[in-house]
Structures are given as structure tokens and as C-alpha cells.
C-alpha atoms as a PDB file:
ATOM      1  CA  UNK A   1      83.953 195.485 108.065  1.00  0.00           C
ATOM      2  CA  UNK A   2      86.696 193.396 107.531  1.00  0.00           C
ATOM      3  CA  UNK A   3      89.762 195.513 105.727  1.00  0.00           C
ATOM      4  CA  UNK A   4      91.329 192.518 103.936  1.00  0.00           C
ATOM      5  CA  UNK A   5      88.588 192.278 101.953  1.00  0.00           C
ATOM      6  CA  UNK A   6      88.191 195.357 100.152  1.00  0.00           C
ATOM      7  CA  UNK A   7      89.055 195.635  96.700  1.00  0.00           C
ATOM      8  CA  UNK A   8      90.340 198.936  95.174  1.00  0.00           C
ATOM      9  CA  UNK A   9      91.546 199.286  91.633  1.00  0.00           C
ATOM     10  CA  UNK A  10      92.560 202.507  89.299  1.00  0.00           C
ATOM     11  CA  UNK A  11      92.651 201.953  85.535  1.00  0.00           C
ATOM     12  CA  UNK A  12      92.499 204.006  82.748  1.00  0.00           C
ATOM     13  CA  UNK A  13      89.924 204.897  80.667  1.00  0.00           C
ATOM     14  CA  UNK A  14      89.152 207.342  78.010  1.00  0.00           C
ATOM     15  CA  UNK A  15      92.387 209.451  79.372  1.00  0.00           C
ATOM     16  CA  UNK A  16      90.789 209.741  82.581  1.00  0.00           C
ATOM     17  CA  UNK A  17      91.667 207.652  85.978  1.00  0.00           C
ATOM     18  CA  UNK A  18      88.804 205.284  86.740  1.00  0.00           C
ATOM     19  CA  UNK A  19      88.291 204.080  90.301  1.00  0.00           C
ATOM     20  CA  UNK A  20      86.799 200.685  91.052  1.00  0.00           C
ATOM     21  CA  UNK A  21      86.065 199.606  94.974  1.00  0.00           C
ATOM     22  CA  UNK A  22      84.511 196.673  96.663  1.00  0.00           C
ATOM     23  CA  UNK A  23      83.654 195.182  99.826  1.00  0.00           C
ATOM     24  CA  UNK A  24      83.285 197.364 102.013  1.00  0.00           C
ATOM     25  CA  UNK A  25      79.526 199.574 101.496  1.00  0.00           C
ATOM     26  CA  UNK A  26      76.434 198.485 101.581  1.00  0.00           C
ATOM     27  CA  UNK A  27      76.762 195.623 104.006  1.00  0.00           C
ATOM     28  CA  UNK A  28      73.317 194.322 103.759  1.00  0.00           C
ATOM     29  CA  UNK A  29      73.604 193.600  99.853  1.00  0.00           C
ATOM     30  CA  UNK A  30      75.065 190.482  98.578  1.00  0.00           C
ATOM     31  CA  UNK A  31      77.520 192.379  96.939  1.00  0.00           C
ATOM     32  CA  UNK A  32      78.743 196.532  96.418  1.00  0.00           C
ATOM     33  CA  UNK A  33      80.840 197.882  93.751  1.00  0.00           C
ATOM     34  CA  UNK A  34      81.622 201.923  94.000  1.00  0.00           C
ATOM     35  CA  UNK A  35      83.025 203.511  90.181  1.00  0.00           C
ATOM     36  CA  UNK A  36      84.466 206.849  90.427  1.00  0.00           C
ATOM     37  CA  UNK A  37      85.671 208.916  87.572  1.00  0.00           C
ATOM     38  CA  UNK A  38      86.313 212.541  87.587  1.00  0.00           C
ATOM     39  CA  UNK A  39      83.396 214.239  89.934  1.00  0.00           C
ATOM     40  CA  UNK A  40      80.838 211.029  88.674  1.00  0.00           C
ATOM     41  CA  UNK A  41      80.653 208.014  91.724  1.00  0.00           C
ATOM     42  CA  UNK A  42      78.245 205.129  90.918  1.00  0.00           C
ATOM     43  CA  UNK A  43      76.999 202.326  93.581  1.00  0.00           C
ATOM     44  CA  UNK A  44      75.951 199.541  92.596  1.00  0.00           C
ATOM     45  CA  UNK A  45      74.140 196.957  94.370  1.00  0.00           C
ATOM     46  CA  UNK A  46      73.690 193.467  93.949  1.00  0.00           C
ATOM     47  CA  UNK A  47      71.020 191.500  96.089  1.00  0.00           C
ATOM     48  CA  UNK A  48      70.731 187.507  95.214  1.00  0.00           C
ATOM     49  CA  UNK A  49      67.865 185.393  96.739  1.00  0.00           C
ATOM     50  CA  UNK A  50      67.147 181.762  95.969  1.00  0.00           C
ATOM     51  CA  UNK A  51      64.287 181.338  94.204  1.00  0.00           C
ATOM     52  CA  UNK A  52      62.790 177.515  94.235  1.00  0.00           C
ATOM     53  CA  UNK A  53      60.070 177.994  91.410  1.00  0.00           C
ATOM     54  CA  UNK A  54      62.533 179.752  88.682  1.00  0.00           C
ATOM     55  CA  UNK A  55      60.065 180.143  85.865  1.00  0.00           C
ATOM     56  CA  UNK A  56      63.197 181.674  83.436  1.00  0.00           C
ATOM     57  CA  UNK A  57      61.939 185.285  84.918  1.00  0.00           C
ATOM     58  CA  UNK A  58      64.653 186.931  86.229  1.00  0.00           C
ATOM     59  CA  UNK A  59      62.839 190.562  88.474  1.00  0.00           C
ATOM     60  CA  UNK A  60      64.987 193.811  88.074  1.00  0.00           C
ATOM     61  CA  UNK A  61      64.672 196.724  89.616  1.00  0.00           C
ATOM     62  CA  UNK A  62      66.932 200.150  89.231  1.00  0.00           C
ATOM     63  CA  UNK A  63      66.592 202.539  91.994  1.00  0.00           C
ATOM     64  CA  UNK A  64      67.963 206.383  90.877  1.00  0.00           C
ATOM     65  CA  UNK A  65      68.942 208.871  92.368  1.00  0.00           C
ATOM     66  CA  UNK A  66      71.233 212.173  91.675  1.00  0.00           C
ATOM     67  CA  UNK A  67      72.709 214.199  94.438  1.00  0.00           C
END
């Protein structure tokens, strides 16, 4: 984990302080994003892979999963 490369930023929002952070979770995805607001945290993954035949399909998936 390198510390120089995490982002953290507080806005905002709807009267309420949202939280965004990055870098520094989820090390094996191309990229992690944490939102906080209030007692609500959301991670969000992003995993990129080059695909040579593109075929304009794009595959999503959306894992859930309250605690």
C-alpha cells in the first residue's frame, strides 16, 4: 500500500458530510472507491480486462451484500 496514493475527499451533500476514498482497498481490483455518509459505506469495485474480440457487449455483474 503505498500512502501517497490514497485519495480522501469530504463534500457536502443533501446537508450531510459525504466521504469519498481511494486507493488504498481492494488491491486486486483495477480500481476501489469507498462512499460513506452517515452510518451507509459503499465499495465499489472496478475490474478492467482487455478484451481482443469486443463485439459492442460490455458483461456486468453487481455483487450485494448488507451487513
Amino acid at each position: 500500500m503505498n500512502l501517497e496514493s490514497i485519495i480522501k475527499r469530504k463534500l457536502t451533500f443533501a446537508d450531510k458530510v459525504l466521504t469519498v476514498e481511494m486507493g488504498f482497498l481492494a488491491n486486486t481490483a483495477t480500481e476501489s472507491v469507498i462512499i460513506e455518509m452517515g452510518g451507509t459505506k459503499l465499495l465499489v469495485t472496478l475490474v478492467l480486462i482487455k478484451l481482443d474480440n469486443w463485439n459492442n457487449f460490455i458483461p456486468l455483474r453487481v455483487d450485494y451484500s448488507e451487513r
